[in-house]
N, C-alpha and C. Protein backbone atom coordinates (compact mmCIF):
# COMPACT_ATOMS: atom_id res chain seq x y z
N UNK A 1 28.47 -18.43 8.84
CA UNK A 1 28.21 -18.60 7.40
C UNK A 1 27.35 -19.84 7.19
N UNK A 2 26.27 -19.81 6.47
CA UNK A 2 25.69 -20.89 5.92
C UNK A 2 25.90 -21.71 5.10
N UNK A 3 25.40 -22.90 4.47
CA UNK A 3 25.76 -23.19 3.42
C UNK A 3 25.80 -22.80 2.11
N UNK A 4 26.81 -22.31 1.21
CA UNK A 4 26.56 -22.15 -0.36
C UNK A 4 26.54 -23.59 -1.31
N UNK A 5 25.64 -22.91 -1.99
CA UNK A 5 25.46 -24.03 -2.91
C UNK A 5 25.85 -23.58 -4.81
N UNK A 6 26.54 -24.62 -5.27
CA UNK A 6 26.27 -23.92 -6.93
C UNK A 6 26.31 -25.36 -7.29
N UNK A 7 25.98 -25.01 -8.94
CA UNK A 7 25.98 -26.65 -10.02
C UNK A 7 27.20 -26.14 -10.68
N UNK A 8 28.16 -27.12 -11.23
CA UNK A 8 29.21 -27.32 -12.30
C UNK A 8 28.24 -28.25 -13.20
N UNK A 9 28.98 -27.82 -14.52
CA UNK A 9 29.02 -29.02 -15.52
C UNK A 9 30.15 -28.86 -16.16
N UNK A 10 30.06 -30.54 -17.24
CA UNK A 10 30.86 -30.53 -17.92
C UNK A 10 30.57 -31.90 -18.61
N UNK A 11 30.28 -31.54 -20.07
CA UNK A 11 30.00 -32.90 -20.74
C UNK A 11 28.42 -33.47 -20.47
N UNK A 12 28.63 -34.39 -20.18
CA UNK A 12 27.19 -34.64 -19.49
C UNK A 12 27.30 -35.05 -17.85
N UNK A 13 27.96 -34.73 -17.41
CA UNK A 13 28.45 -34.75 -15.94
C UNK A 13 27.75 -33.34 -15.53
N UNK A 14 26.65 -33.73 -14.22
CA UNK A 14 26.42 -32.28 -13.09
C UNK A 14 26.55 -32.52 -11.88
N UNK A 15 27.47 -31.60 -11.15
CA UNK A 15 28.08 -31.82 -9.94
C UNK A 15 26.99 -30.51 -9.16
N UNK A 16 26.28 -30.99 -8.13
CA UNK A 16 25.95 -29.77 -7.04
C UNK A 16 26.74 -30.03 -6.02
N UNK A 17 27.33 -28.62 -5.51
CA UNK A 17 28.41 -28.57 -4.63
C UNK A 17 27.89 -27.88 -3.70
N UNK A 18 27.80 -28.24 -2.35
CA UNK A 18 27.62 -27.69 -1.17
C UNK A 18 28.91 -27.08 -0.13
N UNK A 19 29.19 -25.58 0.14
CA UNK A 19 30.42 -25.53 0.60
C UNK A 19 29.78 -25.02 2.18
N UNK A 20 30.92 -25.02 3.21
CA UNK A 20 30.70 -24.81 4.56
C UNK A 20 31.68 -24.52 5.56
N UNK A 21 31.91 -23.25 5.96
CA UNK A 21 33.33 -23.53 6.98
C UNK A 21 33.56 -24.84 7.53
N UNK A 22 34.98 -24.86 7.50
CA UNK A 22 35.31 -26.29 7.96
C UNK A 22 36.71 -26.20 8.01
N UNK A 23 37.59 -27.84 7.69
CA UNK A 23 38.53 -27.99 7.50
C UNK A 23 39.40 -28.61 6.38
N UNK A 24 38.40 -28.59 5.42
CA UNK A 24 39.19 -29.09 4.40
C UNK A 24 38.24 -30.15 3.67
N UNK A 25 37.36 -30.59 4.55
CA UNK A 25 36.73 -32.54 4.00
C UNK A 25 36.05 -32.09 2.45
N UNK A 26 36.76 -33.24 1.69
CA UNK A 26 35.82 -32.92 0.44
C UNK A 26 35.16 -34.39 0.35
N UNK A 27 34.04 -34.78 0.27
CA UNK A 27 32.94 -35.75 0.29
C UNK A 27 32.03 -35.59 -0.58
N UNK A 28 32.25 -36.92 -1.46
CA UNK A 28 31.60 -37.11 -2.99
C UNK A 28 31.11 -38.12 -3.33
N UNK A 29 29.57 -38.04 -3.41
CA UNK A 29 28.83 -39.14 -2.95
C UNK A 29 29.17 -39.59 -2.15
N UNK A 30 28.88 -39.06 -0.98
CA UNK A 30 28.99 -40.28 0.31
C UNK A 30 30.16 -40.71 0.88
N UNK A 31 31.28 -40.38 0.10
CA UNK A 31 32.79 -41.07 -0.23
C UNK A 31 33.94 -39.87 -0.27
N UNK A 32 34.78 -40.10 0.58
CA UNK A 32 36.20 -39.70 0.55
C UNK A 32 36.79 -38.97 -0.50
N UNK A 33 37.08 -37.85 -0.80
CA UNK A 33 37.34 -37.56 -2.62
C UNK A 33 38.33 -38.30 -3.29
N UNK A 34 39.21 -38.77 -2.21
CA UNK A 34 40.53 -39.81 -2.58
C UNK A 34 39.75 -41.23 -3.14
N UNK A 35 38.79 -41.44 -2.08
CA UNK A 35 38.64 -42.59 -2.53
C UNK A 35 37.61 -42.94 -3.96
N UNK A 36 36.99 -41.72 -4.03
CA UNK A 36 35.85 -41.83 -5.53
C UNK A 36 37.26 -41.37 -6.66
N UNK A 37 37.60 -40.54 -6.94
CA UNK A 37 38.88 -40.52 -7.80
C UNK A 37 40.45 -40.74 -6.68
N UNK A 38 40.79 -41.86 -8.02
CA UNK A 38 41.76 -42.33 -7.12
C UNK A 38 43.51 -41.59 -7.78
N UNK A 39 43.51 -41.08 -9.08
CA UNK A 39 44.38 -40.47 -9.30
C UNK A 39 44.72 -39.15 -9.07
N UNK A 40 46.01 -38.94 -8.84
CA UNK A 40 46.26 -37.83 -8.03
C UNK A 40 46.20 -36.40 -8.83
N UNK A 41 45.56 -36.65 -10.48
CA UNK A 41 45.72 -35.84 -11.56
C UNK A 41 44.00 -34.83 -11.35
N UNK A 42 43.06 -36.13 -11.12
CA UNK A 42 41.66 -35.76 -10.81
C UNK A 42 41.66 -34.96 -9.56
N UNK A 43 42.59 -35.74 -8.39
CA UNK A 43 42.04 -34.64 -7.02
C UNK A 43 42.37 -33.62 -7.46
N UNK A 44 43.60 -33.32 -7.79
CA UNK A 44 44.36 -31.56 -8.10
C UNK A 44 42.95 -31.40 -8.62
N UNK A 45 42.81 -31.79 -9.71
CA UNK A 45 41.59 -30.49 -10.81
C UNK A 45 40.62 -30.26 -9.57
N UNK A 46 40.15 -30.74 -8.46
CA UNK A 46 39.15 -30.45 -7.63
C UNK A 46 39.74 -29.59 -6.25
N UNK A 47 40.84 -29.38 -5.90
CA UNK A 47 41.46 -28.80 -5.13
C UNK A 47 41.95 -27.56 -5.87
N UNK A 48 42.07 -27.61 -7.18
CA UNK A 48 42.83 -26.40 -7.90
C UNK A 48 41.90 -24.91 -8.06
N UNK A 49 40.68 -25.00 -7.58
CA UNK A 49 39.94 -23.65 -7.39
C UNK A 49 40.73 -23.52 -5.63
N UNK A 50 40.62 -23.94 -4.76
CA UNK A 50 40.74 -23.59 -3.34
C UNK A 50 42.47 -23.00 -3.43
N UNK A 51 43.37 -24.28 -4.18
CA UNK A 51 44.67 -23.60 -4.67
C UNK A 51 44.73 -22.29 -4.69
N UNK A 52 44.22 -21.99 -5.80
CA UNK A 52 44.70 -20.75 -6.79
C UNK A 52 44.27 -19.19 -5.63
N UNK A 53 42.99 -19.87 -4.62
CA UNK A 53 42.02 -18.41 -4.07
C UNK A 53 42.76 -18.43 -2.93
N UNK A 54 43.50 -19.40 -2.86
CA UNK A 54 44.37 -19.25 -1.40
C UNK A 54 43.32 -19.80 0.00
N UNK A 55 42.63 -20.61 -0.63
CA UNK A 55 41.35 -21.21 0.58
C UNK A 55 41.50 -22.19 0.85
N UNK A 56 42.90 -23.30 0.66
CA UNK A 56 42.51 -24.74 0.83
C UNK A 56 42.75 -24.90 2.39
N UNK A 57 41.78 -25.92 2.78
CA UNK A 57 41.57 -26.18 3.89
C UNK A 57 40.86 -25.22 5.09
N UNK A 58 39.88 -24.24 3.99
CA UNK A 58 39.41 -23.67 5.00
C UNK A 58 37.32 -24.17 5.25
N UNK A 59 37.56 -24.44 3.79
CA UNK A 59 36.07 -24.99 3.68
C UNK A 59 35.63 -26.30 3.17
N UNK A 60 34.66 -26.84 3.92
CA UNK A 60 34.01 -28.10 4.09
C UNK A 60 33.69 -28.56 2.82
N UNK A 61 33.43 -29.45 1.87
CA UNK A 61 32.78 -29.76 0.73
C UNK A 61 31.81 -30.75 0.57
N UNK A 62 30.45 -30.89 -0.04
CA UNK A 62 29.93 -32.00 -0.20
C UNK A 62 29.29 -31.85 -0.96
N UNK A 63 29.44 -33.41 -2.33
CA UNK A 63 29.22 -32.97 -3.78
C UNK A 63 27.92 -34.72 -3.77
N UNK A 64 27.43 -33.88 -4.56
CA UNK A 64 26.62 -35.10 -5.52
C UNK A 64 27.06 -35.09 -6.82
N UNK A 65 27.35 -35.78 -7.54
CA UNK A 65 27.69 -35.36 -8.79
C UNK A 65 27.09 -37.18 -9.55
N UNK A 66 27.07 -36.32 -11.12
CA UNK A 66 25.94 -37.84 -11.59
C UNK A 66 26.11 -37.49 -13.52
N UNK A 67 25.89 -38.74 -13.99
CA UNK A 67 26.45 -38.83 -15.52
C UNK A 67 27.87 -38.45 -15.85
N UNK A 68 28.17 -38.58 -16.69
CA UNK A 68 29.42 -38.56 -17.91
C UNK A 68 30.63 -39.65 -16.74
N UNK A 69 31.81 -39.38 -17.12
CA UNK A 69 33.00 -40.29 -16.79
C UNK A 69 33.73 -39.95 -15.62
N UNK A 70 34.56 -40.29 -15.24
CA UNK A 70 35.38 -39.78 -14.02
C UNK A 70 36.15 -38.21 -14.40
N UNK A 71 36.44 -37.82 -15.28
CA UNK A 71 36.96 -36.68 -15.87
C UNK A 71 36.35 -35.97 -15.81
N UNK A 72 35.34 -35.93 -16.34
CA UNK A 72 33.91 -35.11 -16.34
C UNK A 72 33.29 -34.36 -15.21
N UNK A 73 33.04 -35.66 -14.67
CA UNK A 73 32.53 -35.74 -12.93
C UNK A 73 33.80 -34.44 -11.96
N UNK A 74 34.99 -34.86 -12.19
CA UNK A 74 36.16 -33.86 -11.45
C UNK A 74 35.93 -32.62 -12.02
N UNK A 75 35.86 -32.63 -13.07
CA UNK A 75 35.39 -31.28 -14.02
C UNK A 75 34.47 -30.40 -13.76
N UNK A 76 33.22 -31.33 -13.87
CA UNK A 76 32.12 -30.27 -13.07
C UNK A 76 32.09 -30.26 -11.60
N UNK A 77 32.90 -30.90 -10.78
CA UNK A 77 32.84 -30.36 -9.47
C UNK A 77 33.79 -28.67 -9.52
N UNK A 78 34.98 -29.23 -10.02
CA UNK A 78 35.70 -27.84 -10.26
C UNK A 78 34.96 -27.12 -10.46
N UNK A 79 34.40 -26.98 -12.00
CA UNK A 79 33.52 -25.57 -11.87
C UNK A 79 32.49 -25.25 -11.05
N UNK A 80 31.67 -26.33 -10.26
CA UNK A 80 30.48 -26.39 -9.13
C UNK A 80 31.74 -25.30 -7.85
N UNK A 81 32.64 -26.07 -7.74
CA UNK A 81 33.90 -25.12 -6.32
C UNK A 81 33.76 -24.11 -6.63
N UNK A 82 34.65 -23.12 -8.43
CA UNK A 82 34.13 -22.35 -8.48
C UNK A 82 33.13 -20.90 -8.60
N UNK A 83 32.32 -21.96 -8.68
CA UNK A 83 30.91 -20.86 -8.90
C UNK A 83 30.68 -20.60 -7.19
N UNK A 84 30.95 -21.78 -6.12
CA UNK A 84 30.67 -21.16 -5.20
C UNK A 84 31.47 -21.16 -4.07
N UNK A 85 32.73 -20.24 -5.03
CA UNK A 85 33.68 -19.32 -4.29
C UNK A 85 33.43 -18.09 -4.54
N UNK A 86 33.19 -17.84 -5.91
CA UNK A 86 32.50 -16.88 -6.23
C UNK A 86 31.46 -16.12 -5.25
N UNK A 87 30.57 -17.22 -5.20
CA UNK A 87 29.43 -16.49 -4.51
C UNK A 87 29.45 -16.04 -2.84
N UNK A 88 30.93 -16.94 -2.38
CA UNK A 88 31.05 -16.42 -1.11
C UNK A 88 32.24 -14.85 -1.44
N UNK A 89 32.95 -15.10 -2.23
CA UNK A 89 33.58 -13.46 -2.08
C UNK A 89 33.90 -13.34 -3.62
N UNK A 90 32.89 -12.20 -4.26
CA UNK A 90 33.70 -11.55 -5.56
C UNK A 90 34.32 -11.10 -5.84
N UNK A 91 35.81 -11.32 -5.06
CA UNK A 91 37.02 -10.99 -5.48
C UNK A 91 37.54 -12.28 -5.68
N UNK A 92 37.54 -13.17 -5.85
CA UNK A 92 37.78 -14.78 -6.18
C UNK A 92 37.70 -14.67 -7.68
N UNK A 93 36.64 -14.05 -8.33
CA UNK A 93 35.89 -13.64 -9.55
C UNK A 93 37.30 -13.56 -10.88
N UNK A 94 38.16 -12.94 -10.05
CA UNK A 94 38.74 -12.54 -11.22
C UNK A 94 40.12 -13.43 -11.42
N UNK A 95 40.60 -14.21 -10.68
CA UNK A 95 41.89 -15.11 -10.55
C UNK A 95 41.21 -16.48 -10.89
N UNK A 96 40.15 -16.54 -10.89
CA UNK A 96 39.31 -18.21 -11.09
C UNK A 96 38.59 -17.90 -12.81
N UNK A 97 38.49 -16.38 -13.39
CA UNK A 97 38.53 -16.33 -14.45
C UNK A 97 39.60 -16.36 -15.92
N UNK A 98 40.86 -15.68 -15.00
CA UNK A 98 42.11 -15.91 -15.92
C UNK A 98 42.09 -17.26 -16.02
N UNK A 99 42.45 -18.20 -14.89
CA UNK A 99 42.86 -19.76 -15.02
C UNK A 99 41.89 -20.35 -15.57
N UNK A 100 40.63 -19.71 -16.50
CA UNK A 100 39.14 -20.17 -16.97
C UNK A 100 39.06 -21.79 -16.50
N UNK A 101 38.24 -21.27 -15.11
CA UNK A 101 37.49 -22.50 -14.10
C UNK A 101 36.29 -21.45 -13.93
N UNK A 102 35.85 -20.15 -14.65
CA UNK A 102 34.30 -20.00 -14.76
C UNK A 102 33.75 -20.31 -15.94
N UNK A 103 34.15 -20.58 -16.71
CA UNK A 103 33.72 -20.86 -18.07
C UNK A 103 33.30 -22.34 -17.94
N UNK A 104 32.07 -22.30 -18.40
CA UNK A 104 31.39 -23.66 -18.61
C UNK A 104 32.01 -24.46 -20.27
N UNK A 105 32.53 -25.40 -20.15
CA UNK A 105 32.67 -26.12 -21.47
C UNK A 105 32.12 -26.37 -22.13
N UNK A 106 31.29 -26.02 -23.42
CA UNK A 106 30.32 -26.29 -24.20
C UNK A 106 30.64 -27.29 -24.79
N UNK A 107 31.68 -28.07 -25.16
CA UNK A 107 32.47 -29.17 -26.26
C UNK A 107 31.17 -30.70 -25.67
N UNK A 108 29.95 -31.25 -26.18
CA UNK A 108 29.71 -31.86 -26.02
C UNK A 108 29.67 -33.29 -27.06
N UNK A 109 29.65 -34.42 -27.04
CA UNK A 109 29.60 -35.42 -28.06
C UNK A 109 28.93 -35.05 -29.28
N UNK A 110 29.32 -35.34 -30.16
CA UNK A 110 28.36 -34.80 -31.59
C UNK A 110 27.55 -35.91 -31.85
N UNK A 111 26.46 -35.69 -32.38
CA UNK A 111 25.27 -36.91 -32.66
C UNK A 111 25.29 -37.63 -33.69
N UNK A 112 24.99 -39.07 -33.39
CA UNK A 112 24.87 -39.98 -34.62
C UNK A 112 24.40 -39.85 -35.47
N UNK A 113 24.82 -39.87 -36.79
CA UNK A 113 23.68 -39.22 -38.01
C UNK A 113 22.73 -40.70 -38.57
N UNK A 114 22.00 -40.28 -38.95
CA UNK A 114 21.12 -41.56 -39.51
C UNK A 114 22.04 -41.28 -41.05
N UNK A 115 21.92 -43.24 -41.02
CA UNK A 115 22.77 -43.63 -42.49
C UNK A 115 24.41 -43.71 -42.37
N UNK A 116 24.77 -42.90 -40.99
CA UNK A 116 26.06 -43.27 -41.14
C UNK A 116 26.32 -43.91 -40.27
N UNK A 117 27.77 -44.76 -39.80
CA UNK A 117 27.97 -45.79 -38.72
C UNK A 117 28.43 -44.67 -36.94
N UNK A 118 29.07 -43.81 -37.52
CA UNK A 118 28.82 -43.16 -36.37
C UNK A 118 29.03 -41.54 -37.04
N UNK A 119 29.08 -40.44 -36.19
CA UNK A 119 29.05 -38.79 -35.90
C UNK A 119 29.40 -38.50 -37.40
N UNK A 120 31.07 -38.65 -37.48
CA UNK A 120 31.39 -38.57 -38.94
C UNK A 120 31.92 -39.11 -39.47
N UNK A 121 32.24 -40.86 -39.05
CA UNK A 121 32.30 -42.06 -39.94
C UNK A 121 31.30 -42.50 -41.16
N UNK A 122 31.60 -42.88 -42.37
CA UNK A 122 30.50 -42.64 -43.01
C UNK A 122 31.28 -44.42 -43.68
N UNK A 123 30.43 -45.14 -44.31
CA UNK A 123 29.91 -46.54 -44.75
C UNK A 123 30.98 -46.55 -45.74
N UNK A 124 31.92 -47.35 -46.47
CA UNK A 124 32.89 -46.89 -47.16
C UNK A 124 32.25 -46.79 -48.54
N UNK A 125 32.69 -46.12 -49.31
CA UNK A 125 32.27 -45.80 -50.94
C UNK A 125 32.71 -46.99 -51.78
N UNK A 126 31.68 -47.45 -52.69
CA UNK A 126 31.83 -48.49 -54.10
C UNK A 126 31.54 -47.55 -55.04
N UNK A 127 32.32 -47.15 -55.83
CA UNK A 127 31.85 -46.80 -57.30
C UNK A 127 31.60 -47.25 -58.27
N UNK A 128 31.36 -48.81 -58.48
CA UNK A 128 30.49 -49.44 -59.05
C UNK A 128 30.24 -51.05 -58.12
């Protein structure tokens, strides 16, 4: 098997995920996945596609991932895992869709409006 590749997002976080028979290593930026997220709430969300397909520890991982927060970043690797579990067997397709880890999150920051102090904080009212 070669390498698969897919992108996650989430927020403004994009993770490209490179997967590869192996034994398990997940390597993110350069770094240990333990050691780039250090809570044990973030690894699950990045182990929880291999969980659910019944694959953990069978394939190699190596992520770039870049913008938004540490949440984010775990987020779109998840969905980067699985888009490409997917693409190694479409029967993955349908147990990684109930637990919706194919669905991309559209929920992004809402924009500053001109005139107000922020999104939908608005300057307080004088009526005279």
């Amino acid at each position: 098997m070669e390498i698969v590749n897919a992108t996650g997002r989430r927020k403004t976080a994009v993770a490209r995920v490179y997967l590869s028979k192996g034994k398990g290593n997940v390597t993110v930026n350069k770094k240990d996945y333990k050691e780039f997220f250090p809570t044990t709430v973030l690894q699950g969300k990045i182990l929880q596609a291999f969980n659910l397909t019944d694959n953990a520890n069978k394939y190699d991982v190596k992520v770039n991932v870049v913008g938004g927060g540490i949440t984010g970043q775990a987020e779109a690797i998840r969905h980067g895992i699985s888009r490409a579990l997917v693409k190694i067997s479409e029967d993955n397709r349908a147990l990684l869709k109930v637990n919706s880890l194919m669905t991309r999150d559209p929920r992004m920051v809402e924009r500053k409006k001109p005139g107000q102090p922020k999104a939908r904080k608005q300057f307080q009212f004088s009526k005279r």
